[in-house]
C-alpha atoms as a PDB file:
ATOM      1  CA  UNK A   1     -11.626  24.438  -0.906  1.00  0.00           C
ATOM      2  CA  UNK A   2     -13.458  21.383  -1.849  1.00  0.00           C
ATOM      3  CA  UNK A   3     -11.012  20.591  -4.930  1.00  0.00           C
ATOM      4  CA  UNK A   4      -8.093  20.960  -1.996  1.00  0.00           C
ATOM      5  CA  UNK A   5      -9.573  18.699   0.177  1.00  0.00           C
ATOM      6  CA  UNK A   6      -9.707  16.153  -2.397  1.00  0.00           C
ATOM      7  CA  UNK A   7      -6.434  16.344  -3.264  1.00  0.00           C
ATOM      8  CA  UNK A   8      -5.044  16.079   0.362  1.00  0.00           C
ATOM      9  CA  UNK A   9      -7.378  13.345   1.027  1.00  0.00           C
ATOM     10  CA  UNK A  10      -4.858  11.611  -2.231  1.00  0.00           C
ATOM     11  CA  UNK A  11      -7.141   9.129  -4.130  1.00  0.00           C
ATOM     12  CA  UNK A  12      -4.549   8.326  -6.462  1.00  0.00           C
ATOM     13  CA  UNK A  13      -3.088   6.389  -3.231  1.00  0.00           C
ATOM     14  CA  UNK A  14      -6.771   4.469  -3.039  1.00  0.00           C
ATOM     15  CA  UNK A  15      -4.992   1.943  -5.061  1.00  0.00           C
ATOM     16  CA  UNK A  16      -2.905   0.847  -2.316  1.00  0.00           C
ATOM     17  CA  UNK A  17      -6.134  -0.545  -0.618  1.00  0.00           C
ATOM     18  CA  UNK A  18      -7.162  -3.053  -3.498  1.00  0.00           C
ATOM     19  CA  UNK A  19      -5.401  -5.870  -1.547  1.00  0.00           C
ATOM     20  CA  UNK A  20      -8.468  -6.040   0.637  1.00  0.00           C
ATOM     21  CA  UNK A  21      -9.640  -7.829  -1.816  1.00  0.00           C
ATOM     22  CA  UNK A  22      -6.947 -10.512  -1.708  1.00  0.00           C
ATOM     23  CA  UNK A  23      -9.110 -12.869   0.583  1.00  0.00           C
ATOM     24  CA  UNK A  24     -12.466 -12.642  -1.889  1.00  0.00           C
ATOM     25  CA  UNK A  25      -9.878 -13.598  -5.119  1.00  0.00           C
ATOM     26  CA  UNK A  26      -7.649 -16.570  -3.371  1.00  0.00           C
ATOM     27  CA  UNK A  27     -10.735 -17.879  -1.962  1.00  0.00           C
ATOM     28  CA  UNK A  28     -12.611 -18.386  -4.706  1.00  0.00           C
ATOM     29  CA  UNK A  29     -15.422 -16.578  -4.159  1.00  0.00           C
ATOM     30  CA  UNK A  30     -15.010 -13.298  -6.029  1.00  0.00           C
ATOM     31  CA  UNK A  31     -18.259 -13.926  -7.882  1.00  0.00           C
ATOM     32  CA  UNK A  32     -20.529 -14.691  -4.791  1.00  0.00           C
ATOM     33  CA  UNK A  33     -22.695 -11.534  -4.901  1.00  0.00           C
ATOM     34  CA  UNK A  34     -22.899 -10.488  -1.420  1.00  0.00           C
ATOM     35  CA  UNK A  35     -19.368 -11.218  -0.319  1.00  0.00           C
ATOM     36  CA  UNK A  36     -18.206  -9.239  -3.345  1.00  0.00           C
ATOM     37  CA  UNK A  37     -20.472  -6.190  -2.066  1.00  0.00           C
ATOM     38  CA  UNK A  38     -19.191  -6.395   1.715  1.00  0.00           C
ATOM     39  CA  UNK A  39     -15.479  -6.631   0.055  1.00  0.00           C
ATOM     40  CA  UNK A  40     -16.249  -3.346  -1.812  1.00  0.00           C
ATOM     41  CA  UNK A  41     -17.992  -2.030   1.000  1.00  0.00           C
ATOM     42  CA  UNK A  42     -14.759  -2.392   2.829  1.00  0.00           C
ATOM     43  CA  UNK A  43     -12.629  -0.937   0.296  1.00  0.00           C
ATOM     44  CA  UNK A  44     -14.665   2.221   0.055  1.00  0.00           C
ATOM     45  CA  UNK A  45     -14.215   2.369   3.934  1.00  0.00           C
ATOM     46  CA  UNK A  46     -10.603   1.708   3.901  1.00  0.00           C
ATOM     47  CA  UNK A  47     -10.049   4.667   1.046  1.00  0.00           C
ATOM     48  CA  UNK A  48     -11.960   6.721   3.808  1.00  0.00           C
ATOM     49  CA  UNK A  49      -9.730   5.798   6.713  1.00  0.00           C
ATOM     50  CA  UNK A  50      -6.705   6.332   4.697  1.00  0.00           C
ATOM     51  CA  UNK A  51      -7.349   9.569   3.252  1.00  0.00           C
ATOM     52  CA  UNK A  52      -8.067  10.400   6.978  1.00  0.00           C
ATOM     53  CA  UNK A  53      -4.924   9.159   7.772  1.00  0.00           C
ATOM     54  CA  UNK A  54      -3.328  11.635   4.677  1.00  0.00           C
ATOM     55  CA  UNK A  55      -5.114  14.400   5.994  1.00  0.00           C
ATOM     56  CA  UNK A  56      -3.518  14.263   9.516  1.00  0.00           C
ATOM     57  CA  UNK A  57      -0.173  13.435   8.041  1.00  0.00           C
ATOM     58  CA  UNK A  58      -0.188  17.124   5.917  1.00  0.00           C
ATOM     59  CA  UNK A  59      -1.337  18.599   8.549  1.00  0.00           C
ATOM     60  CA  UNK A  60       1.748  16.985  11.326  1.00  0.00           C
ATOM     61  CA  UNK A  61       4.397  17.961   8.281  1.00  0.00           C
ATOM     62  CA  UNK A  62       3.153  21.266   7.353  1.00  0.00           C
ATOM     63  CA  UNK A  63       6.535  22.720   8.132  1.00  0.00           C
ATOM     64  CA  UNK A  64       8.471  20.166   6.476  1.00  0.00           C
ATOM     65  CA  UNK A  65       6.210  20.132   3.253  1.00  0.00           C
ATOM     66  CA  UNK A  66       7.018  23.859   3.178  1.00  0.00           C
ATOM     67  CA  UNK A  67      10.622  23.127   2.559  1.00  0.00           C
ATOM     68  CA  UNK A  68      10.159  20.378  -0.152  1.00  0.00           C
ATOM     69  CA  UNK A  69      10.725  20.801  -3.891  1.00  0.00           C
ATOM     70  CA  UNK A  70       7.513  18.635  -4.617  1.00  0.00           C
ATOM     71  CA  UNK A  71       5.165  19.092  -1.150  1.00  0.00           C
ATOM     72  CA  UNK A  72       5.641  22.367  -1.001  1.00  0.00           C
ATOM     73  CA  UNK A  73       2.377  22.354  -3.407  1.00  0.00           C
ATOM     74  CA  UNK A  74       0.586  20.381  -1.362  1.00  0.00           C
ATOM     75  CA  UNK A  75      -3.119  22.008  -0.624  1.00  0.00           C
ATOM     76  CA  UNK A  76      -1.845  23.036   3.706  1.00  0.00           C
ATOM     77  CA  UNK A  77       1.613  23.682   2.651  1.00  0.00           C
ATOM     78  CA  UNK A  78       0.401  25.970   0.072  1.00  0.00           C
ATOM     79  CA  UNK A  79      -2.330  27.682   1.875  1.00  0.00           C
ATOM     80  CA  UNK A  80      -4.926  26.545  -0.023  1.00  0.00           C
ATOM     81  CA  UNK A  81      -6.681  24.494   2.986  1.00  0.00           C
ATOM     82  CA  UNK A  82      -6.390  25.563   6.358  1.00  0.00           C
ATOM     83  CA  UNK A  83      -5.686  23.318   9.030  1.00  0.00           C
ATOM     84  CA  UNK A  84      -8.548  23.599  10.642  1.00  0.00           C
ATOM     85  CA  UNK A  85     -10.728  22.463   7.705  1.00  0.00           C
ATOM     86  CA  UNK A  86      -8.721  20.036   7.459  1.00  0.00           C
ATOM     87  CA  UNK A  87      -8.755  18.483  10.836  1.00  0.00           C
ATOM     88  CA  UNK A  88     -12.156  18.841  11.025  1.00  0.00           C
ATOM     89  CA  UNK A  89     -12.793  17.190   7.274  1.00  0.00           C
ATOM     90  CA  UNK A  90     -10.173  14.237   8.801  1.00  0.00           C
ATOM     91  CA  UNK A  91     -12.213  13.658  12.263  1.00  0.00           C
ATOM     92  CA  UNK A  92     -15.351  13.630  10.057  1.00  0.00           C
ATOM     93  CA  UNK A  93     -14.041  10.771   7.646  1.00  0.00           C
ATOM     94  CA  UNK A  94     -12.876   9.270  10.362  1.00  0.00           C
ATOM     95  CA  UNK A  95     -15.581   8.685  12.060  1.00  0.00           C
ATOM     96  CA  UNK A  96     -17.753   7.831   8.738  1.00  0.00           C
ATOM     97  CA  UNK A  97     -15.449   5.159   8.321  1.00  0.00           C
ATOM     98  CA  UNK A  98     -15.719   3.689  11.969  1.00  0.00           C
ATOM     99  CA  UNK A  99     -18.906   3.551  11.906  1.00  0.00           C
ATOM    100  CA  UNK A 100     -19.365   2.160   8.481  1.00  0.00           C
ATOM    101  CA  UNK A 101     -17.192  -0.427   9.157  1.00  0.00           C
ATOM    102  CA  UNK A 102     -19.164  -1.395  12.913  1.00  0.00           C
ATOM    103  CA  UNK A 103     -21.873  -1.946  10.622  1.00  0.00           C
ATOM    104  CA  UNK A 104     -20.181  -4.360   8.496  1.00  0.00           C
ATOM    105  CA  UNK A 105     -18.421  -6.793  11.082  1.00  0.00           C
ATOM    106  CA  UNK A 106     -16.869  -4.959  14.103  1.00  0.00           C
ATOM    107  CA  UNK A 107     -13.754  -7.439  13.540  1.00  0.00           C
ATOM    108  CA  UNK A 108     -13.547  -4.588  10.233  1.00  0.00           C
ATOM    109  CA  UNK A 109     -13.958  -1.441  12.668  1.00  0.00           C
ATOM    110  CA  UNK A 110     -11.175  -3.007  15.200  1.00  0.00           C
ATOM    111  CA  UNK A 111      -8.993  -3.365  11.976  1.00  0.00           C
ATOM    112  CA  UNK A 112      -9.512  -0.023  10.478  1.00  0.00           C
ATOM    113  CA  UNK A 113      -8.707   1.652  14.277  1.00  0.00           C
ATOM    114  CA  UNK A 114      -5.798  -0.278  14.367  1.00  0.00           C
ATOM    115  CA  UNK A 115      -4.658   1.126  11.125  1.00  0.00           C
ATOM    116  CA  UNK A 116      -5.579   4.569  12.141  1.00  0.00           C
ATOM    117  CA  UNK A 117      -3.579   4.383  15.438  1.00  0.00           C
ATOM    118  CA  UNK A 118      -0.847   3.392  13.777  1.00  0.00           C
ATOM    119  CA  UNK A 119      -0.466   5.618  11.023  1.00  0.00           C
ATOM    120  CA  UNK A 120      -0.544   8.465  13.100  1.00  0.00           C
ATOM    121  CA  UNK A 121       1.586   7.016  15.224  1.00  0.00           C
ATOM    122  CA  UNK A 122       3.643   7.095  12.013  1.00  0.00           C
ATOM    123  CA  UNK A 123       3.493  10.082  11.127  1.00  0.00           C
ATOM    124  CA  UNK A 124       4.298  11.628  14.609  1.00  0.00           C
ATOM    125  CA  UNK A 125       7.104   9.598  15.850  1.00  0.00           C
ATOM    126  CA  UNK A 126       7.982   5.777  13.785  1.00  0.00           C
ATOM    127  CA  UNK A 127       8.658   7.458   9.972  1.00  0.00           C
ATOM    128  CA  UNK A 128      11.528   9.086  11.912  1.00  0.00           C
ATOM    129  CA  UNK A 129      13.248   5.557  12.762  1.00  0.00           C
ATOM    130  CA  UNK A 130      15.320   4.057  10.085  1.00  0.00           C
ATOM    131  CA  UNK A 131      13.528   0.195   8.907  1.00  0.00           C
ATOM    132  CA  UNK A 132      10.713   0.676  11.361  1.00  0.00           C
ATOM    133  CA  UNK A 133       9.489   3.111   9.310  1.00  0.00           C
ATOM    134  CA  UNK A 134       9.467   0.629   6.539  1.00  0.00           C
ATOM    135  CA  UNK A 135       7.729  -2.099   8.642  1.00  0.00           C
ATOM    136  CA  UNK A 136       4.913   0.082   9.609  1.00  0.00           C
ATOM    137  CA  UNK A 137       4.222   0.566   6.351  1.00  0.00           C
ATOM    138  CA  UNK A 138       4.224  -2.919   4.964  1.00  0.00           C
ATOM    139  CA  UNK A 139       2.087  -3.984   8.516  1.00  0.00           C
ATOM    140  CA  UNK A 140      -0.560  -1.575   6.807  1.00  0.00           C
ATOM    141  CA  UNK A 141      -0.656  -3.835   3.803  1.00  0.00           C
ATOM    142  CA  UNK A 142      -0.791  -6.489   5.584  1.00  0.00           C
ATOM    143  CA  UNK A 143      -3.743  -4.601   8.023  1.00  0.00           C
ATOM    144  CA  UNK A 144      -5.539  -4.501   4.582  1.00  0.00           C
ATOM    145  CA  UNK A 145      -5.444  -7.746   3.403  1.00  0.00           C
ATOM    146  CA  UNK A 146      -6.272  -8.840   7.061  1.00  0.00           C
ATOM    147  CA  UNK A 147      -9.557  -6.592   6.718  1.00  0.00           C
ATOM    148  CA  UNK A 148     -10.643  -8.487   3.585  1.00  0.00           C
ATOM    149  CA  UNK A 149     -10.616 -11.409   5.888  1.00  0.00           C
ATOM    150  CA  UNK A 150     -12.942  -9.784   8.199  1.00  0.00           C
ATOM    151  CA  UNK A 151     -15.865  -9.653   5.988  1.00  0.00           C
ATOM    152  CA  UNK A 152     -16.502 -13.058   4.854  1.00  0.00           C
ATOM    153  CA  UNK A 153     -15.815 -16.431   5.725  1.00  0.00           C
ATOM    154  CA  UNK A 154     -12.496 -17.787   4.643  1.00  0.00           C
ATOM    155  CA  UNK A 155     -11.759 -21.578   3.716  1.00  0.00           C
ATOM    156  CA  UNK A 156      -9.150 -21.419   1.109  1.00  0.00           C
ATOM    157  CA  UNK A 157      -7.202 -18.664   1.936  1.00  0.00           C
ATOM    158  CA  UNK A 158      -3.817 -18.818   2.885  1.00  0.00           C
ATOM    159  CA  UNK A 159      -1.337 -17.344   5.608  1.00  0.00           C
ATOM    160  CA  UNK A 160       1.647 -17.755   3.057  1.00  0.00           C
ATOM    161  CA  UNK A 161      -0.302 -14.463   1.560  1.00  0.00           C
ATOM    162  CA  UNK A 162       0.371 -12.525   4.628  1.00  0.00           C
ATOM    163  CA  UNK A 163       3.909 -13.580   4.215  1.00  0.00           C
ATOM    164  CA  UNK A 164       3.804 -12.349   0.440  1.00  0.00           C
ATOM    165  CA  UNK A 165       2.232  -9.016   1.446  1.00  0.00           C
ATOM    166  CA  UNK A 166       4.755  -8.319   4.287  1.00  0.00           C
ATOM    167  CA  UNK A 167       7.502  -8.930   1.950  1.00  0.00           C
ATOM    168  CA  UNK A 168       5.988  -7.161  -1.282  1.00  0.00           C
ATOM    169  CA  UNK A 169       5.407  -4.109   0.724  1.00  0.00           C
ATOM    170  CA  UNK A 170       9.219  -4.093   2.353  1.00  0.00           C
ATOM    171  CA  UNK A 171      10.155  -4.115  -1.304  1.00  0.00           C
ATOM    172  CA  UNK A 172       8.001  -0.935  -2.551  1.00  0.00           C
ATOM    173  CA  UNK A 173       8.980   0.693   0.690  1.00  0.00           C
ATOM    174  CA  UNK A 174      12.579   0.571   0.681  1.00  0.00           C
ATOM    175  CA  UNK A 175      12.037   0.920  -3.512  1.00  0.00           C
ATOM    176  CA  UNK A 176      10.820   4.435  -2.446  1.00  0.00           C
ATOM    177  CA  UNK A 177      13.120   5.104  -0.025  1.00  0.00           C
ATOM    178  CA  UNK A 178      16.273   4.530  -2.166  1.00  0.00           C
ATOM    179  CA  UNK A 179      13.981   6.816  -4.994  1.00  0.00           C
ATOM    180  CA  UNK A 180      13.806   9.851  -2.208  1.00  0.00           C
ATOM    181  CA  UNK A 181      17.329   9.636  -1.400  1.00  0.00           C
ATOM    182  CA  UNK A 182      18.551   9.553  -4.690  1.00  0.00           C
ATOM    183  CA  UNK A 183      15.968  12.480  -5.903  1.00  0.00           C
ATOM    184  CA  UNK A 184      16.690  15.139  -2.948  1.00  0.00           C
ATOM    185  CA  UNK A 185      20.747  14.182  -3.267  1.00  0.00           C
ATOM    186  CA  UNK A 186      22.429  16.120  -0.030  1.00  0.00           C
ATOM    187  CA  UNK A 187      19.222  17.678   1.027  1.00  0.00           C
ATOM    188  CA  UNK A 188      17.566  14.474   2.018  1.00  0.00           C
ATOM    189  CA  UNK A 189      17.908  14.777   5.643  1.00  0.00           C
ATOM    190  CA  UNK A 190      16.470  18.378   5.593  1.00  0.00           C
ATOM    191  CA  UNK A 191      13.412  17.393   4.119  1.00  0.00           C
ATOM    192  CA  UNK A 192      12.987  13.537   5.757  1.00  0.00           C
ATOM    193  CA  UNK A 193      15.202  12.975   8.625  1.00  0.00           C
ATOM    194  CA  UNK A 194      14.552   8.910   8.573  1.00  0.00           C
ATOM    195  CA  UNK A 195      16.820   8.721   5.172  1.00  0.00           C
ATOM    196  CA  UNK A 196      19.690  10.366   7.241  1.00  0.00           C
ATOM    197  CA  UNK A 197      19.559   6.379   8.625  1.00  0.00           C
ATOM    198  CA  UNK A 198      19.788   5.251   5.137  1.00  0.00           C
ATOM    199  CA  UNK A 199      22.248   5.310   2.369  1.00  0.00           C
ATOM    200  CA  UNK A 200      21.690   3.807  -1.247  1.00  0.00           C
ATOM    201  CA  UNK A 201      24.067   0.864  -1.161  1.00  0.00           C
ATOM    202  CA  UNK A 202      22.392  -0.462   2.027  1.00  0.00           C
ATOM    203  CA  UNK A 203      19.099   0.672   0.321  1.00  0.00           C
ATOM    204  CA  UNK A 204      20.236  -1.523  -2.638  1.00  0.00           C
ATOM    205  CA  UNK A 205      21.055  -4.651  -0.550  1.00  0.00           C
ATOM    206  CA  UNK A 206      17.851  -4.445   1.658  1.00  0.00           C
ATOM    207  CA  UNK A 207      15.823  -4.730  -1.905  1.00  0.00           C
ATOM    208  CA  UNK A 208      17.895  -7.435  -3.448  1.00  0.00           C
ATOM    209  CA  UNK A 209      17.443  -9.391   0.055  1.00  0.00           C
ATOM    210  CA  UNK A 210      13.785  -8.389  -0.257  1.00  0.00           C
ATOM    211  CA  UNK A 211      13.047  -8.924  -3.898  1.00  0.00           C
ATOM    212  CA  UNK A 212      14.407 -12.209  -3.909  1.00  0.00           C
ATOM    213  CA  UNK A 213      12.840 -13.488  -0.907  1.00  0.00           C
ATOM    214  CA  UNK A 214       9.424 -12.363  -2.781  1.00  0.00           C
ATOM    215  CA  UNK A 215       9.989 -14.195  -5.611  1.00  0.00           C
ATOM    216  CA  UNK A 216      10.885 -17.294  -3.455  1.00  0.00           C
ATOM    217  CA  UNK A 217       7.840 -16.771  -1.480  1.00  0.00           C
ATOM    218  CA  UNK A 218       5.285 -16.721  -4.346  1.00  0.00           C
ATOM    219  CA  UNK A 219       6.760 -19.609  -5.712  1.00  0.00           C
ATOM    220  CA  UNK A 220       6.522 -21.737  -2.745  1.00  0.00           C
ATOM    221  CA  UNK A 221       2.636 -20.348  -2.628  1.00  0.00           C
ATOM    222  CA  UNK A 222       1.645 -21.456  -5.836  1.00  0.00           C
ATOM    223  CA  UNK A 223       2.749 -24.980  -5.063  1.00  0.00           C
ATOM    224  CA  UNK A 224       1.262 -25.358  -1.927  1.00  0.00           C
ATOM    225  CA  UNK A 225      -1.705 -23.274  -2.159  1.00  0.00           C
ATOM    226  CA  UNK A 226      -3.548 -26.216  -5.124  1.00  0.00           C
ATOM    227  CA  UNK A 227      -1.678 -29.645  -4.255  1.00  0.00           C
ATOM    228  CA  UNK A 228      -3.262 -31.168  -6.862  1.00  0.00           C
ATOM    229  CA  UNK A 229      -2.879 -28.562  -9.280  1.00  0.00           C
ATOM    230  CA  UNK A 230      -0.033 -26.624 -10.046  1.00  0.00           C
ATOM    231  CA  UNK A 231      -1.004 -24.464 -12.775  1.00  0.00           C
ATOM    232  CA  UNK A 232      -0.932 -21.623 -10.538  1.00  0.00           C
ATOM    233  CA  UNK A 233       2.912 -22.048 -11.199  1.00  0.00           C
ATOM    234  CA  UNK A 234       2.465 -20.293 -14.774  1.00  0.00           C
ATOM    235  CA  UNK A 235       1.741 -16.985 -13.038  1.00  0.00           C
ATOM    236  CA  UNK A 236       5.337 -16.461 -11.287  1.00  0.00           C
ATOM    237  CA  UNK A 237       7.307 -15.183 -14.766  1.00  0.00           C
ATOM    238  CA  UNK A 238       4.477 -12.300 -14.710  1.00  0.00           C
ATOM    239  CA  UNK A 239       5.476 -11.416 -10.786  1.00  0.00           C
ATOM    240  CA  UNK A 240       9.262 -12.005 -11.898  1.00  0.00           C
ATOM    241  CA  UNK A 241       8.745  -9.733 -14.377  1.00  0.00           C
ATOM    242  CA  UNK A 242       7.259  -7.399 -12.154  1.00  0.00           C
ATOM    243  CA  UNK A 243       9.435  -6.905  -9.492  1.00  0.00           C
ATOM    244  CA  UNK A 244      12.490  -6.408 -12.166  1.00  0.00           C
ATOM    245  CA  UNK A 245      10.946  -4.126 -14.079  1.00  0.00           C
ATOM    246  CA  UNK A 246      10.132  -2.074 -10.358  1.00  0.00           C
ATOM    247  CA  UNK A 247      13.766  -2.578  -9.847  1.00  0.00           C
ATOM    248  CA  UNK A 248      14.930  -0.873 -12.939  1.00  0.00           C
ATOM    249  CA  UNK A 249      12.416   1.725 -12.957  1.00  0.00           C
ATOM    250  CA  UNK A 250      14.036   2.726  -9.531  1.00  0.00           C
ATOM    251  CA  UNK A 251      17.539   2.452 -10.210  1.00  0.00           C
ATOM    252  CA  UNK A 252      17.997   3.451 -13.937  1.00  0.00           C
ATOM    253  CA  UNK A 253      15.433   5.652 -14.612  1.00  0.00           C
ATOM    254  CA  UNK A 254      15.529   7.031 -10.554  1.00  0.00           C
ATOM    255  CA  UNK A 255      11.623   7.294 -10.504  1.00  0.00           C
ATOM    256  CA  UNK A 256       9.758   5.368  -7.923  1.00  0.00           C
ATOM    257  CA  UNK A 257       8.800   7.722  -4.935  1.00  0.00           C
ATOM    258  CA  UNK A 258       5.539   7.318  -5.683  1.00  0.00           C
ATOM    259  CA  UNK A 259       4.806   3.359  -6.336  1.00  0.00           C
ATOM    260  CA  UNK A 260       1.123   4.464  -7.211  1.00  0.00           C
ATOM    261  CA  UNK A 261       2.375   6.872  -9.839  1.00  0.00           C
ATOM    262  CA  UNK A 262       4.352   3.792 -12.022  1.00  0.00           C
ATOM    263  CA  UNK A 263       1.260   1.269 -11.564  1.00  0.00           C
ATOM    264  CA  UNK A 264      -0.815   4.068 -12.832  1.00  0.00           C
ATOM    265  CA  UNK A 265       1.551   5.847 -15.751  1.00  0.00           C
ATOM    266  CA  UNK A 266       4.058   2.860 -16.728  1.00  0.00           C
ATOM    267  CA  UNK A 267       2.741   0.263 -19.488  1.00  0.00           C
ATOM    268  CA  UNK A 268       5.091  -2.547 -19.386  1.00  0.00           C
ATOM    269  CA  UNK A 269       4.441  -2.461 -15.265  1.00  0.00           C
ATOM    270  CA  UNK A 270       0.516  -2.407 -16.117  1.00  0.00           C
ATOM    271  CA  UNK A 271       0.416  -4.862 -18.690  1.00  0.00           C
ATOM    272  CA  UNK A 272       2.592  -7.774 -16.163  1.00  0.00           C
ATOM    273  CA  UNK A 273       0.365  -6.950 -13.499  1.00  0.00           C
ATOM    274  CA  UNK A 274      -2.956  -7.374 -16.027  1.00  0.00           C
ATOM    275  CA  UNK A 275      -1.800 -10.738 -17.405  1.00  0.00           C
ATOM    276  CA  UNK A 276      -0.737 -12.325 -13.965  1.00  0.00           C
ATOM    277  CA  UNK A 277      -4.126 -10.946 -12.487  1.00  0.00           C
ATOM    278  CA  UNK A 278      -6.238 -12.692 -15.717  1.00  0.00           C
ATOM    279  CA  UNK A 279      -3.519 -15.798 -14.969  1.00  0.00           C
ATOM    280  CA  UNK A 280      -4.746 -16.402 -11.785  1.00  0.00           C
ATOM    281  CA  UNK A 281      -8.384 -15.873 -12.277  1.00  0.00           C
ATOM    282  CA  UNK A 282      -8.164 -18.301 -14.909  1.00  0.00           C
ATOM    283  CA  UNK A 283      -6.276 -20.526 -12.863  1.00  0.00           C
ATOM    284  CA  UNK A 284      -8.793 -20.042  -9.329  1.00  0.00           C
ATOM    285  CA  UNK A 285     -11.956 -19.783 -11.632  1.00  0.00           C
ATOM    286  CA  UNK A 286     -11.627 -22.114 -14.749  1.00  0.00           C
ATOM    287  CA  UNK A 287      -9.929 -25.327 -13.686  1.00  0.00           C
END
């Protein structure tokens, strides 16, 4: 049961939560000891919260899981974990993380209820509305990097990363929207009823809209963020690079339902996000 619970509790998805540490990086103070240790503190509390949050959701879709081609396996679809156990693992975690977080900086504990509230408000009612759905995802990336903001004292950072965030999480969300609706074909509807709202052309012109206003975004950042320096500037060909290679990943080779899965299997993706990621430390930390 144990091995179930850890799947349903999906810590491949844990890598979602590593823009709480957004705030710590732009601010320049990813090497302070202790703010580093809150920061991680916080991310082991968010992965908490959001495997909650997963928990709740399997349990919600049980029914619809049943009928998918690939959720059908999931541990309370399959049997494997009965919903009891697993609403009683989720109110545990949740909790945990509640109270973990009060101790940290209760500005942290409002953030992670906020998250909570809204994800299952998600998964009960909003996934079913065509772009909301979208937006309530990308206001939990945003909830993230927020939360990173909570647990040390900011004087660099800037809003235009909110902005980024926002916009970068549009474009993975509508990415894997346009990936479920072209992987489930007719069926779509019968297995998420949100991408009867959808088709792939609009799909297509929401994430060229999106994509580009990214790009445009970052660029703008790394101008403003170090007037006196623009060095930062050498880092947008890796997020260029990036977001195209996202873009074809979902539209020629139709993968991309799982953003986690092509950060964490897909080289070229890796390596862009490696070099911009040693770019701007080198940029924040050596000049």
């Amino acid at each position: 049961m144990l091995r179930a619970l850890l799947k349903t509790m999906r810590p491949r998805q844990w890598t979602k939560n590593v823009f709480i540490f957004a705030a710590l990086v732009f601010d320049g103070k990813l090497f302070h000891p202790t703010d580093f240790l809150r920061t991680l503190a916080g991310f082991g509390l968010f992965c908490i919260i959001s495997s909650a949050v997963y928990i709740f959701n399997d349990i919600l879709d049980v029914e619809a899981d049943r009928q998918h081609p690939a959720k059908k396996n999931r541990p309370i679809a399959a049997g494997r974990l009965t919903v009891r156990a697993a609403a009683g693992a989720g109110t545990l975690l949740t909790l945990a993380a509640l109270a973990g977080a009060l101790f940290l900086a209760w500005q942290l504990a409002l953030t992670l209820l906020v998250y909570f509230a809204m994800m299952l408000a998600y998964s009960k009612w909003l996934k079913h509305v065509p772009i909301l759905d979208v937006l309530i995802l990308a206001a939990g990336f945003v909830l993230r990097v927020h939360a990173g903001t909570a647990l040390i004292t900011v004087e660099r950072f800037s809003p235009w990363l909110y902005v980024l965030m926002t916009l970068l999480a549009l474009y993975l969300g509508f990415g894997k929207r346009r990936a479920e609706l072209a992987l489930l074909a007719g069926d779509a509807t019968n297995h998420r009823k949100v991408l009867d709202g959808y088709t792939i052309p609009l799909l297509d012109q929401f994430i060229t809209i999106v994509s580009g206003t990214t790009i445009l975004a970052y660029s703008l950042y790394t101008f403003f963020r170090l007037p006196d320096n623009h060095a930062l500037m050498l880092t947008i060909p890796f997020v260029v690079y990036a977001i195209f290679r996202y873009l074809y990943l979902i539209q020629v080779r139709n993968i991309g339902g799982e953003p986690e899965d092509i950060l964490l299997t897909d080289r070229p993706f890796q390596i862009s996000i490696l070099l911009w990621g040693l770019a701007v430390l080198a940029v924040f930390y050596l000049t």
